[in-house]
C-alpha atoms as a PDB file:
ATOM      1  CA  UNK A   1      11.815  36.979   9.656  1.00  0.00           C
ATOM      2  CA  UNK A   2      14.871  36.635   7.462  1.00  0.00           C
ATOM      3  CA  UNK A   3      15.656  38.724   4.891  1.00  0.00           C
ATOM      4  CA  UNK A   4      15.907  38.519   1.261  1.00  0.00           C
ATOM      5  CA  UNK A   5      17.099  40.103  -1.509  1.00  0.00           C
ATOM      6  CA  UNK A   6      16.026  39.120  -5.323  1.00  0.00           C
ATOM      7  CA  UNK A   7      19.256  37.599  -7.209  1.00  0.00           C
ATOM      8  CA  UNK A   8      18.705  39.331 -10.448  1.00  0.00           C
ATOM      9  CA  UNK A   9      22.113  41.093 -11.664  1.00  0.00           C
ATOM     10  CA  UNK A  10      21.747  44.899 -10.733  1.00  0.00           C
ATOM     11  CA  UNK A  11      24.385  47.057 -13.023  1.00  0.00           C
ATOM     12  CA  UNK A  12      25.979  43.641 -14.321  1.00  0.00           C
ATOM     13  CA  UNK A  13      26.080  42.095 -11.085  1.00  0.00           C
ATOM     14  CA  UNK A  14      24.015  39.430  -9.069  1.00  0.00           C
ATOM     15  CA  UNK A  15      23.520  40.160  -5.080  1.00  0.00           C
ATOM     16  CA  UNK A  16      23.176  37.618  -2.602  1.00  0.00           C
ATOM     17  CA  UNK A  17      20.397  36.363  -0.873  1.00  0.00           C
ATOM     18  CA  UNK A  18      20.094  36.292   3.320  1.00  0.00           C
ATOM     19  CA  UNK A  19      17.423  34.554   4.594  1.00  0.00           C
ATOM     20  CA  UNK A  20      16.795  32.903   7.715  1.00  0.00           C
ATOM     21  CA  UNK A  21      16.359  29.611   7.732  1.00  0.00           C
ATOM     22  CA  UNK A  22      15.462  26.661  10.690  1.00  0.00           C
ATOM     23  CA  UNK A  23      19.561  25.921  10.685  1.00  0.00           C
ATOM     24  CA  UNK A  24      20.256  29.238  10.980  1.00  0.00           C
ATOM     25  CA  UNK A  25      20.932  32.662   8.724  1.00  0.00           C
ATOM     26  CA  UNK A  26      21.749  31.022   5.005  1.00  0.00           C
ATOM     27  CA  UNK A  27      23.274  33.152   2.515  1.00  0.00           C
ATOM     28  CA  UNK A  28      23.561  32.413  -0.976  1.00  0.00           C
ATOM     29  CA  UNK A  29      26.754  34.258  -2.581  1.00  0.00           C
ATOM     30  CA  UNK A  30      26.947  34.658  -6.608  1.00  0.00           C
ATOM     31  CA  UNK A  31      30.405  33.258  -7.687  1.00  0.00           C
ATOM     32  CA  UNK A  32      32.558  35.987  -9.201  1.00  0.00           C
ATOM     33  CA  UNK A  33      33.673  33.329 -12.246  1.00  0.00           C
ATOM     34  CA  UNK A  34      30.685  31.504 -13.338  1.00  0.00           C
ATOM     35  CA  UNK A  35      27.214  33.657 -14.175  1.00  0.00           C
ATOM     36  CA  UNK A  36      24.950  31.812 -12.862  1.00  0.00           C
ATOM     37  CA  UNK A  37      26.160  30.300  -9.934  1.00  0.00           C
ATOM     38  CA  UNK A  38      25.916  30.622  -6.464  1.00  0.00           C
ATOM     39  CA  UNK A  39      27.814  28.974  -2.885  1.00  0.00           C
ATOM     40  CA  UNK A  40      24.823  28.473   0.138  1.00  0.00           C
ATOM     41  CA  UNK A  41      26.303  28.816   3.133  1.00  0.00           C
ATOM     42  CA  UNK A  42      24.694  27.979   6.448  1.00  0.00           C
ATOM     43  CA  UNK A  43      25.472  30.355   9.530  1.00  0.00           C
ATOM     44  CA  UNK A  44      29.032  30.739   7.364  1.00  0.00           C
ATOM     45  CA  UNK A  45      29.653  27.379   6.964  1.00  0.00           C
ATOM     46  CA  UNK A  46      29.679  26.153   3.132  1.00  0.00           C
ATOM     47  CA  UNK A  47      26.857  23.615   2.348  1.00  0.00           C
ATOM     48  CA  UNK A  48      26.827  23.783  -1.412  1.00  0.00           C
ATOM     49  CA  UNK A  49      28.320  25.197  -4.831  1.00  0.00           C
ATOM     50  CA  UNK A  50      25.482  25.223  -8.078  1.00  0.00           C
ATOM     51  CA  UNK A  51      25.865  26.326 -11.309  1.00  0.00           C
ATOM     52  CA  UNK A  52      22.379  26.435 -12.914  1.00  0.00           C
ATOM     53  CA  UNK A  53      24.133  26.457 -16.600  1.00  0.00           C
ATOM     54  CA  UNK A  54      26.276  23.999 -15.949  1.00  0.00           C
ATOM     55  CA  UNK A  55      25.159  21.425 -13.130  1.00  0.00           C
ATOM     56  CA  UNK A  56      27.960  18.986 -13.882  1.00  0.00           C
ATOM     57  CA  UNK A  57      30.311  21.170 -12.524  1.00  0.00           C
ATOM     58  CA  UNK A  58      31.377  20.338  -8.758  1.00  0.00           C
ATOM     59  CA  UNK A  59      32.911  22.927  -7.268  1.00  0.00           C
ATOM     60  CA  UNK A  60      33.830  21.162  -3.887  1.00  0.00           C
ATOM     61  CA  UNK A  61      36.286  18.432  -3.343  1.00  0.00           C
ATOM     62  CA  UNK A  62      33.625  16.427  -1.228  1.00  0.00           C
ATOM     63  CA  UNK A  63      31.675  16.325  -4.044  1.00  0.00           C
ATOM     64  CA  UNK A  64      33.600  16.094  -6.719  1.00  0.00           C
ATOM     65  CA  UNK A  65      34.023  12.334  -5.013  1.00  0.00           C
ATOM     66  CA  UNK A  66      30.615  11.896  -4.545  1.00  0.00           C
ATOM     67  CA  UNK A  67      30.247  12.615  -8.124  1.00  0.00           C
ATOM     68  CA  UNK A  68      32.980  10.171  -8.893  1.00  0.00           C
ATOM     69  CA  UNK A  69      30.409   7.234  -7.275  1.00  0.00           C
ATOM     70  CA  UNK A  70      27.181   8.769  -9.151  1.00  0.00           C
ATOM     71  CA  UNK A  71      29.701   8.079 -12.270  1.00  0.00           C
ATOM     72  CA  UNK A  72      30.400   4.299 -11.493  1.00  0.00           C
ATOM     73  CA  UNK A  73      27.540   3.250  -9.618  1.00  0.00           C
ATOM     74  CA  UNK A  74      25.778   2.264 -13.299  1.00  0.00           C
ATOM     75  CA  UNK A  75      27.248   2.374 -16.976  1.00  0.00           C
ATOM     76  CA  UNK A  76      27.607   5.699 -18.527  1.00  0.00           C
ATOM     77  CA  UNK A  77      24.537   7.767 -18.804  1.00  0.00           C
ATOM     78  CA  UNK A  78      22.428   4.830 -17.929  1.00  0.00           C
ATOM     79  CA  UNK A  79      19.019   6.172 -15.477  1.00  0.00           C
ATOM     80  CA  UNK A  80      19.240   5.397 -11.608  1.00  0.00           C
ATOM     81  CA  UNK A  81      17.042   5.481  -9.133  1.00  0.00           C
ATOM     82  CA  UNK A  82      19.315   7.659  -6.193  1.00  0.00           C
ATOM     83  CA  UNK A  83      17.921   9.112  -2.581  1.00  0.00           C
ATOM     84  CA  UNK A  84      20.119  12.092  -1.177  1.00  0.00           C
ATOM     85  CA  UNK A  85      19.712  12.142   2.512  1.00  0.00           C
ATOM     86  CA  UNK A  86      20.315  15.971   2.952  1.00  0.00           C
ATOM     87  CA  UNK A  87      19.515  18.661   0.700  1.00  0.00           C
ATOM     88  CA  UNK A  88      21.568  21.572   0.438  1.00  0.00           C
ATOM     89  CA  UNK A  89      21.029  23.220  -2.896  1.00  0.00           C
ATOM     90  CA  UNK A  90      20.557  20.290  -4.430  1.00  0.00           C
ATOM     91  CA  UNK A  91      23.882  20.110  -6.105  1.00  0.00           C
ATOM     92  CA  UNK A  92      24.357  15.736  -6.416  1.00  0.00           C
ATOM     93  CA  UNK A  93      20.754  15.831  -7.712  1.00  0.00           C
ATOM     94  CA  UNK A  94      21.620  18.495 -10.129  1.00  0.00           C
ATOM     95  CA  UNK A  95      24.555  16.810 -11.417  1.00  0.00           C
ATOM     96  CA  UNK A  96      22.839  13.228 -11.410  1.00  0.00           C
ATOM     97  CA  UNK A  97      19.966  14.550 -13.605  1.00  0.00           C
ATOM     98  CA  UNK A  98      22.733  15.841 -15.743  1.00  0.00           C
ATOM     99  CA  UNK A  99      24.886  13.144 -16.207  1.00  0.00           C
ATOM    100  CA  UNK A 100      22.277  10.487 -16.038  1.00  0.00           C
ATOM    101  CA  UNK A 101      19.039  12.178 -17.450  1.00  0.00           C
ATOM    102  CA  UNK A 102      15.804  10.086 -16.454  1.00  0.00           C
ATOM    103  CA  UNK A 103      17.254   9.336 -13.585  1.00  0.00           C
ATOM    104  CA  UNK A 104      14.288   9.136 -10.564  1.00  0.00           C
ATOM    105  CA  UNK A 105      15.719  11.026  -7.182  1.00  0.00           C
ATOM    106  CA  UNK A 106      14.100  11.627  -3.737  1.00  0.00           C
ATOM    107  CA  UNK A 107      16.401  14.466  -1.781  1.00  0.00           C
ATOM    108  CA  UNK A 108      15.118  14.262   2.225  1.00  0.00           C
ATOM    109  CA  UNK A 109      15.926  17.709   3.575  1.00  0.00           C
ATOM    110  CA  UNK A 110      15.120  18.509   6.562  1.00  0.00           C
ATOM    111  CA  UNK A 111      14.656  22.555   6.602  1.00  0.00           C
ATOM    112  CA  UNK A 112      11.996  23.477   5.456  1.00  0.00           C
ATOM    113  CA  UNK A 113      12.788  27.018   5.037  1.00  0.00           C
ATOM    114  CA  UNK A 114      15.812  26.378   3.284  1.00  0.00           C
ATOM    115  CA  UNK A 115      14.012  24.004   0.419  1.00  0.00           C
ATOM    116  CA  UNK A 116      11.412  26.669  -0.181  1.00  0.00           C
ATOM    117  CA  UNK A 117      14.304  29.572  -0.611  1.00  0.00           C
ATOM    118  CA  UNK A 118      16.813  27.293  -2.937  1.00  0.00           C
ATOM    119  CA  UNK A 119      13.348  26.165  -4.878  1.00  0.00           C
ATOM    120  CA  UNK A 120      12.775  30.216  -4.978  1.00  0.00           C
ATOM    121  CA  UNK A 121      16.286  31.282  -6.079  1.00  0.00           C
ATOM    122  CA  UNK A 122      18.097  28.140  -8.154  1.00  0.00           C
ATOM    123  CA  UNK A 123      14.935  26.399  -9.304  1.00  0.00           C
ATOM    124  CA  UNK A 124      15.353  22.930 -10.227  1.00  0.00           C
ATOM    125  CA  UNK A 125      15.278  21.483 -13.903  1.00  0.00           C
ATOM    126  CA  UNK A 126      11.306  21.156 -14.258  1.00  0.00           C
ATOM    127  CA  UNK A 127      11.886  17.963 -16.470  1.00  0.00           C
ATOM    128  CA  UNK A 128      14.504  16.521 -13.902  1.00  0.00           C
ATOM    129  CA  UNK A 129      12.945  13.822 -12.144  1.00  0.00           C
ATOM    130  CA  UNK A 130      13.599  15.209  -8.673  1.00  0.00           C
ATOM    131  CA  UNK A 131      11.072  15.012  -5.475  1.00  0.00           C
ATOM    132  CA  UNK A 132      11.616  17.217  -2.688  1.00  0.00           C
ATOM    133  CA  UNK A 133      10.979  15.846   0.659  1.00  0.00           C
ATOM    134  CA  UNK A 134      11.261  17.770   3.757  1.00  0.00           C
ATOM    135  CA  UNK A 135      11.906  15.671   6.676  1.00  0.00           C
ATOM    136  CA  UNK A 136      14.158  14.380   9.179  1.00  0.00           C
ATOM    137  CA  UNK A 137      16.581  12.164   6.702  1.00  0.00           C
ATOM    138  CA  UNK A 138      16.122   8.896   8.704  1.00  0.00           C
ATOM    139  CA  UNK A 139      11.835   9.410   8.925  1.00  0.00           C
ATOM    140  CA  UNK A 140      12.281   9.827   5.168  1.00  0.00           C
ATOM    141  CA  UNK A 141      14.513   7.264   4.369  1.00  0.00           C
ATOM    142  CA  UNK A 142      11.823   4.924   5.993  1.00  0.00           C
ATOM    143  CA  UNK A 143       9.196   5.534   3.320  1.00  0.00           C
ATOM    144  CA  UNK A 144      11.599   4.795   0.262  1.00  0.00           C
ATOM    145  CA  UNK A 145      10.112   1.167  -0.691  1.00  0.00           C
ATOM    146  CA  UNK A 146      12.231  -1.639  -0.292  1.00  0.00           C
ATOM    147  CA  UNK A 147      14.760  -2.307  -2.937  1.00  0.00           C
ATOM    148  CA  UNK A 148      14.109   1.061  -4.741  1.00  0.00           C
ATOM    149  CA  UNK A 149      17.269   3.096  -5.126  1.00  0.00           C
ATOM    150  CA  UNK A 150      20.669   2.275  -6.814  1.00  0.00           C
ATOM    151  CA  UNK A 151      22.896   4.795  -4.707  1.00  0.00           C
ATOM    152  CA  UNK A 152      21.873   6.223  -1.168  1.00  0.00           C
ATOM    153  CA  UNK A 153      23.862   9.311  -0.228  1.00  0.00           C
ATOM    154  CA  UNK A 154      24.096  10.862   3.222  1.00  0.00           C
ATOM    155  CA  UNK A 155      25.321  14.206   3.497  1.00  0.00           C
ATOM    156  CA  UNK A 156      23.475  15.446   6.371  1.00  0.00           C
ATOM    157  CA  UNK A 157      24.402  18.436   8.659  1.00  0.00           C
ATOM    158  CA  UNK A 158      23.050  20.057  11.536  1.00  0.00           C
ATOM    159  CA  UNK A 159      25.390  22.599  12.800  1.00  0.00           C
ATOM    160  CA  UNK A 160      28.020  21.953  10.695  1.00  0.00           C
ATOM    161  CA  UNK A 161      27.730  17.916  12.693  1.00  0.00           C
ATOM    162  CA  UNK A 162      25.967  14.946  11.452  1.00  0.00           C
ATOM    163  CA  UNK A 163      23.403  14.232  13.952  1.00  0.00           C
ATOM    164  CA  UNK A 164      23.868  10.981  16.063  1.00  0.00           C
ATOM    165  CA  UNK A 165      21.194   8.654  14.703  1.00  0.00           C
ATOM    166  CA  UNK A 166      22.325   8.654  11.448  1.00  0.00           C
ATOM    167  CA  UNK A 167      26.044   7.126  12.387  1.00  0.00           C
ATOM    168  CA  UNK A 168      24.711   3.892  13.298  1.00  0.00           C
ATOM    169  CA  UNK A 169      24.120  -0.038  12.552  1.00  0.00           C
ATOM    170  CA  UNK A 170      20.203   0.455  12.690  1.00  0.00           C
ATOM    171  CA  UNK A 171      20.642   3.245  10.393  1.00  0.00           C
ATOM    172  CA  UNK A 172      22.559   1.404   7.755  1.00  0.00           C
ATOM    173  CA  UNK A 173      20.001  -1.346   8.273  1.00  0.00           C
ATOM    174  CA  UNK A 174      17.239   0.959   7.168  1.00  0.00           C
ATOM    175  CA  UNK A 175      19.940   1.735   3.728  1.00  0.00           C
ATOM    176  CA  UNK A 176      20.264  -1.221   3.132  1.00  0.00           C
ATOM    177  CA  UNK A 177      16.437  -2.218   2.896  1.00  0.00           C
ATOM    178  CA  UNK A 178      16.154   0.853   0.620  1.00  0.00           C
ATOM    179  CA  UNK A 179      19.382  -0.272  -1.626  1.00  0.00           C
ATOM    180  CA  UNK A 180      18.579  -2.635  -4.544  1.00  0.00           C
ATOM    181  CA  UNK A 181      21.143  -5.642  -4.958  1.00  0.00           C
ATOM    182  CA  UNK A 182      23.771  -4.383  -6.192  1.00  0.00           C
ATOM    183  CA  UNK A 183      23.004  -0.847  -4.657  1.00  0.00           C
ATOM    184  CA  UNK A 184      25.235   1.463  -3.057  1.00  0.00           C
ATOM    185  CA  UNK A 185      25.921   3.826  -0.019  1.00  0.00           C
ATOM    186  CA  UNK A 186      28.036   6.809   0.123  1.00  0.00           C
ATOM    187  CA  UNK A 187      28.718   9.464   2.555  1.00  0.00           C
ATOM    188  CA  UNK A 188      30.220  12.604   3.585  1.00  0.00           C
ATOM    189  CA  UNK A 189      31.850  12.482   6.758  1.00  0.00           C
ATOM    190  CA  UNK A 190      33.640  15.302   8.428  1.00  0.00           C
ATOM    191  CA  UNK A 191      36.509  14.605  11.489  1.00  0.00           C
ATOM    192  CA  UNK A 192      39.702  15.888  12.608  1.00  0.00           C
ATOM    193  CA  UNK A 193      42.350  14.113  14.888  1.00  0.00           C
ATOM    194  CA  UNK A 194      42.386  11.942  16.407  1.00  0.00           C
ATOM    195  CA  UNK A 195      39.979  10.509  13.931  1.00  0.00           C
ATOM    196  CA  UNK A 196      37.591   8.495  16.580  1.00  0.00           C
ATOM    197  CA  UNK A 197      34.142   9.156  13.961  1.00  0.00           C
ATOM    198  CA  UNK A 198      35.782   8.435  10.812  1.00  0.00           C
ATOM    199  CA  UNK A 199      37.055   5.255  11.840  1.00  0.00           C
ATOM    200  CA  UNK A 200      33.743   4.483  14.256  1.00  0.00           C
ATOM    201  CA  UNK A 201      31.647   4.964  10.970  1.00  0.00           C
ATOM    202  CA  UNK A 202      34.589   2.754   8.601  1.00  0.00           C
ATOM    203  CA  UNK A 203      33.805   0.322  11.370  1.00  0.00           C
ATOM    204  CA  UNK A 204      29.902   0.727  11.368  1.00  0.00           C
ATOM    205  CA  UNK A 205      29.744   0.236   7.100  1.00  0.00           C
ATOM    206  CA  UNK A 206      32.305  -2.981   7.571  1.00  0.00           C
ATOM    207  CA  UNK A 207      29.843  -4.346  10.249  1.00  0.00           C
ATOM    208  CA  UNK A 208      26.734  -4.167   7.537  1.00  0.00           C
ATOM    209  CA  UNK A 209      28.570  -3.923   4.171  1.00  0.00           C
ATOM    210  CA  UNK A 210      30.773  -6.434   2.439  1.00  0.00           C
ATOM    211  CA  UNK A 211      33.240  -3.867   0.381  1.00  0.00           C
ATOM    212  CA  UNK A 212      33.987  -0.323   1.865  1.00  0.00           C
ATOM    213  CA  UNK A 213      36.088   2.030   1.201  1.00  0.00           C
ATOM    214  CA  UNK A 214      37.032   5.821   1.921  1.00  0.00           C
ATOM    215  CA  UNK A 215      38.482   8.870  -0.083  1.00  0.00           C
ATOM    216  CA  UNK A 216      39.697  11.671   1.976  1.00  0.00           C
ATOM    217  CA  UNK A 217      42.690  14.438   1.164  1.00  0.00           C
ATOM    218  CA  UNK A 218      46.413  12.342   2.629  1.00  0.00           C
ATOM    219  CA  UNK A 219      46.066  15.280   4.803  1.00  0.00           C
ATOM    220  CA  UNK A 220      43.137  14.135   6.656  1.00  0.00           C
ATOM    221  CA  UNK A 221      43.862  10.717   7.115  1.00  0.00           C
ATOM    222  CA  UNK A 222      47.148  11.670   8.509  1.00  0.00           C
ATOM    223  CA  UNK A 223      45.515  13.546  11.226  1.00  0.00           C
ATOM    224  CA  UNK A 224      46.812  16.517  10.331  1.00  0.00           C
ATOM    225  CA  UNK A 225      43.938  18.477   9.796  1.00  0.00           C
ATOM    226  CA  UNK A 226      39.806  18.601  10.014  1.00  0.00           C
ATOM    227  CA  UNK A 227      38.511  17.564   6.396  1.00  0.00           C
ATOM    228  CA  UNK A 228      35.787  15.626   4.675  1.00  0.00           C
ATOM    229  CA  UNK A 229      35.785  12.047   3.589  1.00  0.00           C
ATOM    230  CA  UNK A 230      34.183  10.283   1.311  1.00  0.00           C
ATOM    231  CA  UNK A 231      33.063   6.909   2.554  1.00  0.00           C
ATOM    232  CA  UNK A 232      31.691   4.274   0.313  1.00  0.00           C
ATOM    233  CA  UNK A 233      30.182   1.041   0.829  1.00  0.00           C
ATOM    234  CA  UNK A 234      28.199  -2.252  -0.393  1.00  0.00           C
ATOM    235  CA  UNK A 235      28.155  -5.881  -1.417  1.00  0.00           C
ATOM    236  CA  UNK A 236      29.819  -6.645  -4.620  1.00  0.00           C
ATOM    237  CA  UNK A 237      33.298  -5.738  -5.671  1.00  0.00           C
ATOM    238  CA  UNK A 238      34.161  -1.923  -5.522  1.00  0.00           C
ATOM    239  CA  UNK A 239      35.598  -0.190  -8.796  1.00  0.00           C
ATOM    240  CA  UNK A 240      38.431   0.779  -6.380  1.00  0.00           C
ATOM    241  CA  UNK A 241      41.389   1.004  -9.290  1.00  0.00           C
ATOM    242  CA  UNK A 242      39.011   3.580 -11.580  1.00  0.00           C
ATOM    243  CA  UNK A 243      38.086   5.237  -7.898  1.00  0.00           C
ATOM    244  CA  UNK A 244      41.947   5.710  -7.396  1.00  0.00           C
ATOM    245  CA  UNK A 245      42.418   7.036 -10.667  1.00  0.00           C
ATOM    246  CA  UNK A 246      39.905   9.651 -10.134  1.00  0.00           C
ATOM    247  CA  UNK A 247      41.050  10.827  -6.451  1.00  0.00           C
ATOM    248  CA  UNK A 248      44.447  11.051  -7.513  1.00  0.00           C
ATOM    249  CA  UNK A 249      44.100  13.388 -10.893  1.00  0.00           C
ATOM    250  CA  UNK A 250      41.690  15.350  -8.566  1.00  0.00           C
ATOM    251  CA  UNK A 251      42.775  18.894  -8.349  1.00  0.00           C
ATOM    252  CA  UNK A 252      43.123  18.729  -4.309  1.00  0.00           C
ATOM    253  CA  UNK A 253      44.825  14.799  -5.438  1.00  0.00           C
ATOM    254  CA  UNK A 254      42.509  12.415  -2.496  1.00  0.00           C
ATOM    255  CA  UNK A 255      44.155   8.835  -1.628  1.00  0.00           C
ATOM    256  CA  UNK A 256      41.841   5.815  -1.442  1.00  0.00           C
ATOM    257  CA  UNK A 257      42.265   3.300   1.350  1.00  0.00           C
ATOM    258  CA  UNK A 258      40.550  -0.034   1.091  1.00  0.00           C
ATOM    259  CA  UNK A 259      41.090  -3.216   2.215  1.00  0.00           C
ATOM    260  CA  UNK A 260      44.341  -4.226   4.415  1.00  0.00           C
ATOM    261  CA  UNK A 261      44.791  -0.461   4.564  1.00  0.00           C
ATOM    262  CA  UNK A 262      41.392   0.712   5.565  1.00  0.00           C
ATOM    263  CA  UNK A 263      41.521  -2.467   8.057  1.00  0.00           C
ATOM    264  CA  UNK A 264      44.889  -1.037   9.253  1.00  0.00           C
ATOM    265  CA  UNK A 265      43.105   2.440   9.382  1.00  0.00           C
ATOM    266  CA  UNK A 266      40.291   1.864  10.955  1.00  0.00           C
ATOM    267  CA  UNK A 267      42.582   0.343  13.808  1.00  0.00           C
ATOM    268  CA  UNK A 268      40.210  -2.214  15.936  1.00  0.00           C
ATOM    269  CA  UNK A 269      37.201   0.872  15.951  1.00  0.00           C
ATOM    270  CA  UNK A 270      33.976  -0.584  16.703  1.00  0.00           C
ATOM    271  CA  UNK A 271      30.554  -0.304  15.290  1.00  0.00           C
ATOM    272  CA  UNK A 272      28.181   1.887  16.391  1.00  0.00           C
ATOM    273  CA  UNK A 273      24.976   1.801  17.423  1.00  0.00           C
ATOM    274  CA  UNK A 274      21.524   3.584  18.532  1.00  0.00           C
ATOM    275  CA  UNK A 275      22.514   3.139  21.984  1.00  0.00           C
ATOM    276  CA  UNK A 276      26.062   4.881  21.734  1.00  0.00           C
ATOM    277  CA  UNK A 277      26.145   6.910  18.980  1.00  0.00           C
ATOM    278  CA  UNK A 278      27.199  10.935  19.256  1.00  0.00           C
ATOM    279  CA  UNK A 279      26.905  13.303  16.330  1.00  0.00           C
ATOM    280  CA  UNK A 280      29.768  14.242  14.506  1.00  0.00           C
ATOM    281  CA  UNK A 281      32.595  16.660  16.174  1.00  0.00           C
ATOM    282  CA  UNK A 282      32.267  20.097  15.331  1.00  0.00           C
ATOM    283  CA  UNK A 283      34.817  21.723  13.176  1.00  0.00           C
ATOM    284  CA  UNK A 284      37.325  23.844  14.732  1.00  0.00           C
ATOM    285  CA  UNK A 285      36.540  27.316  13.717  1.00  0.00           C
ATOM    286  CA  UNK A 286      39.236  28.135  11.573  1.00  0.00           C
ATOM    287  CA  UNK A 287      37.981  25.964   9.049  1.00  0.00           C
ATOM    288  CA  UNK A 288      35.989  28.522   7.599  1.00  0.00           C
ATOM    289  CA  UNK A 289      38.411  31.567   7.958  1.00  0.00           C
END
């Protein structure tokens, strides 16, 4: 049994929550600069930053790119149907309820535990059209109708790796049968040098995509260091100059490679499939010192 401790503020402040969950000991930790908002960590490992008065605020840089998509993937405030393919706290689902209100979302998370403690302790919007599946993110991915959803993002981690069968050709196939025309697929990827899984999956999305492209800190892409990166991907022409913008006036700036350069970055990587795929490398642990 985990344990748990009621977030309410006690003498003007809030406590955090422990609780075990199937991926481990989660702990939800009240931000000393915003009221009501709280980072969920997984066995110390950051999963997700939520302000309940303010979901449009992104606290992490990952996200703040994923946000960047949700922004451009339809016309300003205009309703989408999106599926987030890992849970967390929610956050993306949060902010795309915000920023897009009607919106219709399906979030596949696979812990069950940790759904029914962030449902508990940072409910969700009751008007926000959000549904709460909990499920391994391919299984659920399966039962989104063909066609359905306008954006697809994958932000799954299992031990701080994304687990092998969702790096793969068969498992873009199975996004792209969910994505509309016109639809399209984003994900957070996490690799250090020399880089092998960020340039397998650049590969993988060039293999079943038209357009891709990927936002990462210089940093990263230099090899210099173990960081996220944004990958995005689908069939019509990518708002890469307004993506640029965005990653650049960032306040951790990101750089955008796409075509010749992501071509030149990806450096003859080839698509994976079931057969070969590996999850994602573990991050060194100094990342979260």
């Amino acid at each position: 049994m985990g344990r748990s401790r009621n977030p309410r503020r006690r003498q003007g402040a809030a406590e955090a929550v422990v609780e075990s969950v199937d991926g481990g000991l989660a702990e939800l930790v009240p931000d000393r600069d915003r009221p009501r908002a709280w980072t969920l960590l997984v066995d110390g490992a950051p999963q997700s930053h939520v302000d309940l008065d303010d979901p449009a605020y992104l606290s992490f840089e990952y996200q703040r790119r994923l946000g960047h998509v949700i922004d451009l993937v339809a016309p300003p405030g205009r309703p989408v149907h999106a599926v987030h393919l890992g849970g967390g706290a929610f956050t993306l689902a949060r902010y795309t309820a915000a920023t897009r209100p009607r919106s219709t979302q399906q979030v596949v998370e696979r812990d069950a535990p940790l759904v029914q403690l962030v449902r508990r302790e940072l409910p969700l919007d009751p008007g926000a059209r959000i549904r709460v599946r909990s499920a391994d993110a391919r299984e659920g991915l399966a039962k989104v109708p063909d066609g359905w959803a306008d954006l697809v993002i994958a932000d799954v981690f299992s031990g701080a790796r994304t687990p092998a069968h969702l790096t793969s050709t068969e498992f873009l196939d199975e996004v792209r049968r969910a994505l509309k025309p016109g639809g399209v697929y984003a994900a957070n990827l996490a690799d250090g040098p020399p880089l092998a899984h960020l340039r397998g999956q650049i590969a993988t999305a060039a293999a079943r995509f038209d357009q891709a492209a990927v936002i990462a800190d210089p940093a990263v892409l230099r090899g210099k260091r173990f960081g996220n990166a944004v990958l995005v991907a689908c069939d019509h022409p990518l708002p890469v100059a307004e993506l640029t913008r965005r990653a650049a006036s960032d306040p951790h700036p990101g750089r955008l490679l796409h075509g010749k350069d992501l071509v030149d970055f990806t450096g003859g990587a080839t698509a994976v499939t079931d057969a070969v795929a590996v999850a994602s490398p573990a991050p060194p642990a100094s990342v979260f010192r």
